[in-house]
PDB file of N, CA and C in Angstrom:
ATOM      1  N   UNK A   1     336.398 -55.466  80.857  1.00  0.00           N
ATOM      2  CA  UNK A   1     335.254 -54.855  80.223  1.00  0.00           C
ATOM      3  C   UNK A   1     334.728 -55.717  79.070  1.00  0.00           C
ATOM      4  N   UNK A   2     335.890 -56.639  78.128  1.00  0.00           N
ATOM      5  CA  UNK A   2     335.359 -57.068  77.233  1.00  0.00           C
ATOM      6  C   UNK A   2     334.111 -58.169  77.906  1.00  0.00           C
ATOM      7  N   UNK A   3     334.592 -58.921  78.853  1.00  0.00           N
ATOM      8  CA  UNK A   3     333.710 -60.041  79.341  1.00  0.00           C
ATOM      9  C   UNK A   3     332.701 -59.765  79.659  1.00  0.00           C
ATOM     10  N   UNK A   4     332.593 -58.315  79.808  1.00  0.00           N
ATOM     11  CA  UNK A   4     331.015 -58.216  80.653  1.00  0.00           C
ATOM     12  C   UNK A   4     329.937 -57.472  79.099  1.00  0.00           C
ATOM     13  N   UNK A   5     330.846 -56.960  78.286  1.00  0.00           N
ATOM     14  CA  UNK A   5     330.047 -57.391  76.789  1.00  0.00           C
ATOM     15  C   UNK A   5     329.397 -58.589  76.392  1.00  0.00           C
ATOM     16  N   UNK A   6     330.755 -59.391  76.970  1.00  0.00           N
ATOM     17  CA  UNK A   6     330.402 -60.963  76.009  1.00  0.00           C
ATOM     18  C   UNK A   6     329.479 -61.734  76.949  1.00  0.00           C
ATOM     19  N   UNK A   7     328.998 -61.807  78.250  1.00  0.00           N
ATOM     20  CA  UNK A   7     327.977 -62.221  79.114  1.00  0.00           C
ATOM     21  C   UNK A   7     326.816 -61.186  79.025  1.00  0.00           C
ATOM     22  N   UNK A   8     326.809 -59.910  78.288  1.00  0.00           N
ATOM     23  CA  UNK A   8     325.521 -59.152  77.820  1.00  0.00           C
ATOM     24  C   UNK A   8     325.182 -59.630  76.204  1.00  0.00           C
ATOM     25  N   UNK A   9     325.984 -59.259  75.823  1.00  0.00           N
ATOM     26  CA  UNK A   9     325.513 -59.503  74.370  1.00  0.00           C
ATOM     27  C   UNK A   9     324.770 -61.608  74.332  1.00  0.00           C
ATOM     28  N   UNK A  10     325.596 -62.442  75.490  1.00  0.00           N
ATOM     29  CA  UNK A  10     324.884 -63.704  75.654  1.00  0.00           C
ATOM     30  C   UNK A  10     323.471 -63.425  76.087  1.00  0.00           C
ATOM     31  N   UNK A  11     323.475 -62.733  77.319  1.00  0.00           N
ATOM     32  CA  UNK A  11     322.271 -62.846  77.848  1.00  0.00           C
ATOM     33  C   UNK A  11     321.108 -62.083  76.966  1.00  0.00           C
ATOM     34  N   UNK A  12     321.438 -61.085  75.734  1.00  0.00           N
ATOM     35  CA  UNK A  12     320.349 -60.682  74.861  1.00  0.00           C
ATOM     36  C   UNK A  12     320.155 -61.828  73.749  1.00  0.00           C
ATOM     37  N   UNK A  13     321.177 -62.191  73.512  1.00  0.00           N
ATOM     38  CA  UNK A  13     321.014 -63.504  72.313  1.00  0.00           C
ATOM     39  C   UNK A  13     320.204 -64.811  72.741  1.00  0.00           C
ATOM     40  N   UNK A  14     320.699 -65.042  74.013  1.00  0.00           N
ATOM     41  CA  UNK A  14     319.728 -65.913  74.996  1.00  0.00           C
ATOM     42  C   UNK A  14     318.132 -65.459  74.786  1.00  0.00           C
ATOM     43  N   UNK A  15     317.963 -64.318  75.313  1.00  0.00           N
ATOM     44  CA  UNK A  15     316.629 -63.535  75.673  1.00  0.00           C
ATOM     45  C   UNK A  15     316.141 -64.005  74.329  1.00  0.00           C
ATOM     46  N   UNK A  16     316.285 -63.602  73.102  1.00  0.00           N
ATOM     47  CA  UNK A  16     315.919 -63.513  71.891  1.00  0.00           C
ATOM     48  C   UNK A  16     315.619 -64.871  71.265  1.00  0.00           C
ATOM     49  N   UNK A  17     316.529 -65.905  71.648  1.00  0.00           N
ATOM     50  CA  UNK A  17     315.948 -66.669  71.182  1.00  0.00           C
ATOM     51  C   UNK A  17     315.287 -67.568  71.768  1.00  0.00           C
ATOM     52  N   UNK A  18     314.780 -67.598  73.084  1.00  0.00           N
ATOM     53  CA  UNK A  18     314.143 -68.062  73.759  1.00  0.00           C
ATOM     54  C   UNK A  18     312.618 -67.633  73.498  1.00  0.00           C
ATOM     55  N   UNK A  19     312.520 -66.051  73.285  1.00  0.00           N
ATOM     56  CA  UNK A  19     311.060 -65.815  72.632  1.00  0.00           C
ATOM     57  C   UNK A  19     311.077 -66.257  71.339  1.00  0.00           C
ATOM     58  N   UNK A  20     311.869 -66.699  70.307  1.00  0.00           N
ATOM     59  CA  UNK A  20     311.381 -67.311  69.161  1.00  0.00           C
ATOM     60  C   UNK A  20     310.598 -68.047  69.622  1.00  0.00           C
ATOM     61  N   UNK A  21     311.459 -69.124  70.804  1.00  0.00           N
ATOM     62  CA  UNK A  21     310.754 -70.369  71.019  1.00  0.00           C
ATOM     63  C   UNK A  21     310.092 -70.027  72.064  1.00  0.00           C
ATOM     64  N   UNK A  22     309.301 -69.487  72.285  1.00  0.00           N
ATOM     65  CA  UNK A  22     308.226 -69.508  73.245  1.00  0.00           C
ATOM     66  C   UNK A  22     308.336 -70.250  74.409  1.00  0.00           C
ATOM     67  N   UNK A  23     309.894 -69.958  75.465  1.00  0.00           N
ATOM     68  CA  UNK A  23     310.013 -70.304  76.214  1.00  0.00           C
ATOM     69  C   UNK A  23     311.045 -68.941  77.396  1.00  0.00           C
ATOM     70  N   UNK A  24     310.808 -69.162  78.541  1.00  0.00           N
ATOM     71  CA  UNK A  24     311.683 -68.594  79.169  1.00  0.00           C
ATOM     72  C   UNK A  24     312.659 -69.402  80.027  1.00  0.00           C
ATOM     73  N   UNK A  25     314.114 -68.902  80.105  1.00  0.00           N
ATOM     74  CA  UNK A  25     314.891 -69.932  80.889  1.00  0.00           C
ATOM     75  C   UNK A  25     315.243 -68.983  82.199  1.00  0.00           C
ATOM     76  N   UNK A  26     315.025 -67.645  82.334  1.00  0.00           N
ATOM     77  CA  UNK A  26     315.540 -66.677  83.380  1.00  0.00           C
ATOM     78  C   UNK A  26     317.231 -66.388  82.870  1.00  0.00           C
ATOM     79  N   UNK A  27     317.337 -65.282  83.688  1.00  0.00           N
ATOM     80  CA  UNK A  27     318.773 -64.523  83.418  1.00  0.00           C
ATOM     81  C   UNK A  27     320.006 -65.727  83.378  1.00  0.00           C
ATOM     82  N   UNK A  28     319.837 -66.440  84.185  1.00  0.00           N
ATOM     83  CA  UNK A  28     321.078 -67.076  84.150  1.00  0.00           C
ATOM     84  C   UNK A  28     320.888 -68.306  82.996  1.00  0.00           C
ATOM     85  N   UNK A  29     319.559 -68.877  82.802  1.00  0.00           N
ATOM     86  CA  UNK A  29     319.750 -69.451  81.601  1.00  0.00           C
ATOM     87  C   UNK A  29     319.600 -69.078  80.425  1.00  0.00           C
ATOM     88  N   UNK A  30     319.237 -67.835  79.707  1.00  0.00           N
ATOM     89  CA  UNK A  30     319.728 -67.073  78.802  1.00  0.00           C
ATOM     90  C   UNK A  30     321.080 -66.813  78.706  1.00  0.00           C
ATOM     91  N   UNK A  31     321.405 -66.086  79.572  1.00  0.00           N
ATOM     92  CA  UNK A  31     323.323 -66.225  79.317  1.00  0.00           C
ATOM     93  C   UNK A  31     324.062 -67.849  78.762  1.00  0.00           C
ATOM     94  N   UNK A  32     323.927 -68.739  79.872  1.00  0.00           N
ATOM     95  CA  UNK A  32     324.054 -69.792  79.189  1.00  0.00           C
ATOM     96  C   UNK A  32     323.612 -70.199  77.867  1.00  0.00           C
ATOM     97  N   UNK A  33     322.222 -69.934  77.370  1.00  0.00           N
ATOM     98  CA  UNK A  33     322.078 -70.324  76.062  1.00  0.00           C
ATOM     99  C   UNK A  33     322.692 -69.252  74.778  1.00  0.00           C
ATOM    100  N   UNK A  34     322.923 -68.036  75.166  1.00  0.00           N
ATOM    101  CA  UNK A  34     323.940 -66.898  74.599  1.00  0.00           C
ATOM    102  C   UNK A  34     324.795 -67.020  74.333  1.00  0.00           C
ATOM    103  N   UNK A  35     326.043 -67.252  75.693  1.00  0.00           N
ATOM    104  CA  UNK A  35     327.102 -67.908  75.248  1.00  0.00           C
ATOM    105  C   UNK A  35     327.616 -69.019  74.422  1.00  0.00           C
ATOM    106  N   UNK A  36     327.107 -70.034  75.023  1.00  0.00           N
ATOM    107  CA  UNK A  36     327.052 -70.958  73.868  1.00  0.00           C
ATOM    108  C   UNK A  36     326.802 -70.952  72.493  1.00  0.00           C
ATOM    109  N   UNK A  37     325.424 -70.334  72.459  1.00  0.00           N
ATOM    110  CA  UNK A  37     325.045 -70.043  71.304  1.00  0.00           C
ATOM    111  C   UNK A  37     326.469 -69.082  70.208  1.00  0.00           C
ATOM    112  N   UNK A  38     326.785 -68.235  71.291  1.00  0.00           N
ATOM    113  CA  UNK A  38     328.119 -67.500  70.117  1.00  0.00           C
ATOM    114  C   UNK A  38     329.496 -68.369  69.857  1.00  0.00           C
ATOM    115  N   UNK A  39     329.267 -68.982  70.513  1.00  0.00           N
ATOM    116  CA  UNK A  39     330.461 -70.188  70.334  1.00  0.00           C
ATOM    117  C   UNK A  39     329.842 -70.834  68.885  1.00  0.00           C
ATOM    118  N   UNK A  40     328.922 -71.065  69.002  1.00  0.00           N
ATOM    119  CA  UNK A  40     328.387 -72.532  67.950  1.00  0.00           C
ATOM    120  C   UNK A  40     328.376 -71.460  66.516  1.00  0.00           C
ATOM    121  N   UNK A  41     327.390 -70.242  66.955  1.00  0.00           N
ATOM    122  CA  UNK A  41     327.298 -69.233  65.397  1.00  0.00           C
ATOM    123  C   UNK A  41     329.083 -68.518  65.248  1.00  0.00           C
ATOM    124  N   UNK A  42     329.414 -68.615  65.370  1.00  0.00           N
ATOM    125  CA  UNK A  42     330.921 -68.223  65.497  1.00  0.00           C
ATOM    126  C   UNK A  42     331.660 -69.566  64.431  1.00  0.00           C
ATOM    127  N   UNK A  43     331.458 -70.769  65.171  1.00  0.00           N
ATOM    128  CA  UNK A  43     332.199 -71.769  64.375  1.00  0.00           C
ATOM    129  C   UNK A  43     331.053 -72.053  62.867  1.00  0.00           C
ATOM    130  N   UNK A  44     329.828 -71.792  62.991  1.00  0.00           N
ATOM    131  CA  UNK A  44     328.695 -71.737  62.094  1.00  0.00           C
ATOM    132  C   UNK A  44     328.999 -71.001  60.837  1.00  0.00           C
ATOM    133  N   UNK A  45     329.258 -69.583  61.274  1.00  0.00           N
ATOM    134  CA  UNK A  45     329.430 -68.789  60.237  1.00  0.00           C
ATOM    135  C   UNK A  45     331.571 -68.987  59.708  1.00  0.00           C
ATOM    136  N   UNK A  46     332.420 -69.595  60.322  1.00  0.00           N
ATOM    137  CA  UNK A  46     333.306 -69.959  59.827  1.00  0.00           C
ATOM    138  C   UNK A  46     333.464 -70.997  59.019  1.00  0.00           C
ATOM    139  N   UNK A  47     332.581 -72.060  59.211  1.00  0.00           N
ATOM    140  CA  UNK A  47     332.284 -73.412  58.073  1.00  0.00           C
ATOM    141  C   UNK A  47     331.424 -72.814  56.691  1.00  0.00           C
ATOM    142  N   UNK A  48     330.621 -72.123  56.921  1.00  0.00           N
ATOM    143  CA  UNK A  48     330.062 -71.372  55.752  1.00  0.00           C
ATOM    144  C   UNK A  48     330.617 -70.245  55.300  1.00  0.00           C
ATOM    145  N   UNK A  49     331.938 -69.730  55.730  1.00  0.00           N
ATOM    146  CA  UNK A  49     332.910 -68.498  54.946  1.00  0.00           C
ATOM    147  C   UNK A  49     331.838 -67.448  55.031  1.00  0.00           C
ATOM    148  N   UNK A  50     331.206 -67.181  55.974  1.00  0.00           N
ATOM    149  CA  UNK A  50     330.067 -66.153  56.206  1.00  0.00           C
ATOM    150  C   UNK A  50     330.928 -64.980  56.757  1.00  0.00           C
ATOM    151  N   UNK A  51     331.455 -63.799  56.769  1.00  0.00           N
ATOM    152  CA  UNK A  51     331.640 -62.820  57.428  1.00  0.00           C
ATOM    153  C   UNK A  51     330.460 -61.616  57.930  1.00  0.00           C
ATOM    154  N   UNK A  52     330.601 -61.937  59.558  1.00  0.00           N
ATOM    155  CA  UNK A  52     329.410 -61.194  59.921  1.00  0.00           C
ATOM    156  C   UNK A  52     329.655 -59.705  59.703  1.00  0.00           C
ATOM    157  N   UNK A  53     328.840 -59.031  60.240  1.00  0.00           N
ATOM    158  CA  UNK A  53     329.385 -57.756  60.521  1.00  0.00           C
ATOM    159  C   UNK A  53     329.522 -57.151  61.646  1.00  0.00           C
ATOM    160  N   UNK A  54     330.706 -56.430  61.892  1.00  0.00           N
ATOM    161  CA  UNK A  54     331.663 -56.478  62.667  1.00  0.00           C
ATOM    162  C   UNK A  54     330.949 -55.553  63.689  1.00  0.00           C
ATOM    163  N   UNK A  55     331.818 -55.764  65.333  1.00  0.00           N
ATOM    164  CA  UNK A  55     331.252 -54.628  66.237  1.00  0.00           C
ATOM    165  C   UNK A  55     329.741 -55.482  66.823  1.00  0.00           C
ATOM    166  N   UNK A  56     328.969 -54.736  67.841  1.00  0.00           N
ATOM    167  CA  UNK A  56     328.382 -55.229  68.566  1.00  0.00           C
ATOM    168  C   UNK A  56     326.770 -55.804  68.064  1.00  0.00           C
ATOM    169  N   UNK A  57     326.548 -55.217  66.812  1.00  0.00           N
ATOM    170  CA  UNK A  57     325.625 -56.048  66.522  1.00  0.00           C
ATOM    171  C   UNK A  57     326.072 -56.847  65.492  1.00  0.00           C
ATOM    172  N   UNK A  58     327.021 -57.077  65.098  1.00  0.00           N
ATOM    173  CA  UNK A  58     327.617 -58.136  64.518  1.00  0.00           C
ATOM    174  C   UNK A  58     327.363 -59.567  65.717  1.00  0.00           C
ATOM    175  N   UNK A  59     328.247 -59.194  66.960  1.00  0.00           N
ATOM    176  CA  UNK A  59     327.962 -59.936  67.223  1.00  0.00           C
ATOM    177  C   UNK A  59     326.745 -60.450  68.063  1.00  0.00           C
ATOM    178  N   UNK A  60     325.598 -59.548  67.993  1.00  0.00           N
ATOM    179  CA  UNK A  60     324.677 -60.549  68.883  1.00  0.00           C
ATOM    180  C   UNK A  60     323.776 -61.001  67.373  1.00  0.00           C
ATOM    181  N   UNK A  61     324.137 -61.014  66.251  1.00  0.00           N
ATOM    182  CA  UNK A  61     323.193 -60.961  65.238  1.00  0.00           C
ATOM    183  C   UNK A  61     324.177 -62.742  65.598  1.00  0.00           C
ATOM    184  N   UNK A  62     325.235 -63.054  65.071  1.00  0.00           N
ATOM    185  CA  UNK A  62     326.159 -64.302  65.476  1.00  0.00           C
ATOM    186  C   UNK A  62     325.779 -65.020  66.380  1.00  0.00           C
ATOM    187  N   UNK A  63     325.243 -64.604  67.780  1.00  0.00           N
ATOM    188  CA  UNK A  63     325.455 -65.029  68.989  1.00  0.00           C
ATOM    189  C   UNK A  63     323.566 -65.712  69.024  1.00  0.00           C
ATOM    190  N   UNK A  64     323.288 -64.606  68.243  1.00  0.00           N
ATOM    191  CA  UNK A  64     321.342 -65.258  68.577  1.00  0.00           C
ATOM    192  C   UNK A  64     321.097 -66.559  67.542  1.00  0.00           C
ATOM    193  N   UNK A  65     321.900 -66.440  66.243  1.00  0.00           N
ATOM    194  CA  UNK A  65     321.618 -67.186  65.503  1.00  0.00           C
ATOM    195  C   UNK A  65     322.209 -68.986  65.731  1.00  0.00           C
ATOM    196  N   UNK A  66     323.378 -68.906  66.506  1.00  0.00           N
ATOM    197  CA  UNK A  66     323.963 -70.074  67.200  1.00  0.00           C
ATOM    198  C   UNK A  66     323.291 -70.144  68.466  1.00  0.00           C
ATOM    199  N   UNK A  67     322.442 -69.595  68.881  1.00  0.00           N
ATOM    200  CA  UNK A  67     321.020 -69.300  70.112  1.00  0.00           C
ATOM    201  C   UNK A  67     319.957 -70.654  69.819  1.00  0.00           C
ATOM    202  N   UNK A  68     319.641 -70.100  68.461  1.00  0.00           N
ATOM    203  CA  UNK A  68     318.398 -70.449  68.357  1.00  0.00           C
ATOM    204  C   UNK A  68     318.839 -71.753  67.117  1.00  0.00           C
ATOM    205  N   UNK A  69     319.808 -72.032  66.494  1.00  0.00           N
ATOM    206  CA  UNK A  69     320.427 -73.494  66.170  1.00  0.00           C
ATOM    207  C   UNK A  69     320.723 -74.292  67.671  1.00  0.00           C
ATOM    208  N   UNK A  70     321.022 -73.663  68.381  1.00  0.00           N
ATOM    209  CA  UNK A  70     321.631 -74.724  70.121  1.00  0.00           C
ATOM    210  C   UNK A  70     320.029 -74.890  70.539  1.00  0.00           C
ATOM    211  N   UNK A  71     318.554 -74.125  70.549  1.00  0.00           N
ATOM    212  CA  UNK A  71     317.824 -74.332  70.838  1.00  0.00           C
ATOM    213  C   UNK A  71     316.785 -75.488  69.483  1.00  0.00           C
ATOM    214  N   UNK A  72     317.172 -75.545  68.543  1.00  0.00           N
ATOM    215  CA  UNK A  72     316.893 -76.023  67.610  1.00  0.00           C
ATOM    216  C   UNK A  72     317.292 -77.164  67.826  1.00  0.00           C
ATOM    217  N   UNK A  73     318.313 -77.586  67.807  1.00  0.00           N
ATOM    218  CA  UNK A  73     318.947 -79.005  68.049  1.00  0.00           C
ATOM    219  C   UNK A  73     318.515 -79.693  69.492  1.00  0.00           C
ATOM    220  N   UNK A  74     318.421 -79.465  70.509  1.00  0.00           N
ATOM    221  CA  UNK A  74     317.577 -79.252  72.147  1.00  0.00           C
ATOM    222  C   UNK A  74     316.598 -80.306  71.498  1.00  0.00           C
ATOM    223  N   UNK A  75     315.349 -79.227  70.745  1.00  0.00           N
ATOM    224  CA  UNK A  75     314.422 -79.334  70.561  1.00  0.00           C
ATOM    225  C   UNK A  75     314.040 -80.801  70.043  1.00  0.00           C
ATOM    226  N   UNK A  76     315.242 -80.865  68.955  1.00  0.00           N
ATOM    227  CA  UNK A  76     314.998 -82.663  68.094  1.00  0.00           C
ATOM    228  C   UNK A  76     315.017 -83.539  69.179  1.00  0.00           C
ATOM    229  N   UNK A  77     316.122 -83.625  69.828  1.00  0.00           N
ATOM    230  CA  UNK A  77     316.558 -84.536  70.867  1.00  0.00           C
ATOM    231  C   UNK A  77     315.258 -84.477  71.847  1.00  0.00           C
ATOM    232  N   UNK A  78     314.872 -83.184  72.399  1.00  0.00           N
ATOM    233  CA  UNK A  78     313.384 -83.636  72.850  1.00  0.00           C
ATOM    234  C   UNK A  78     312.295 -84.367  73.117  1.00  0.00           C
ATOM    235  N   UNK A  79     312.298 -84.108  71.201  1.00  0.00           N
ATOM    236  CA  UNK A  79     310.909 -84.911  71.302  1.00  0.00           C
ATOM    237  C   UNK A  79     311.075 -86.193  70.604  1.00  0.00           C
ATOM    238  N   UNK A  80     312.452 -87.014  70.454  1.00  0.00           N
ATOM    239  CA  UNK A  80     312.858 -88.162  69.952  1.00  0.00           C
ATOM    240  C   UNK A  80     312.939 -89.000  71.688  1.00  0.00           C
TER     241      UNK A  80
END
């Protein structure tokens, strides 16, 4: 049960930050950019002694914000 949290709560963090950026990747590449993304805001908010808050919007608040830094960084490499 936990996994199918942690591939939802990706695929909304995905969703979310893909409309920052005014792009769509579809279901399966939202999850991918979700997951990841909670990996990266996860180690993000541990280098900055950030404690999120806890429980499920803890973590997609974590998961969108390492979303849209993994889409941020994309982006440089882009257009270099």
């Amino acid at each position: 049960m936990a996994f199918l949290w942690f591939i939802l709560i990706g695929a909304a963090a995905g969703w979310i930050a893909g409309q920052l950026f005014k792009g769509g990747f579809g279901l399966l590449g939202d999850i991918v950019v979700g997951v990841i993304g909670a990996f990266i805001g996860a180690w993000l908010f541990g280098v900055l002694k950030i404690a999120p808050a806890s429980g499920l919007i803890g973590s997609l608040i974590v998961a969108t914000i390492g979303a849209i830094v993994l889409l941020s960084v994309l982006r440089l490499f882009k257009r270099a």
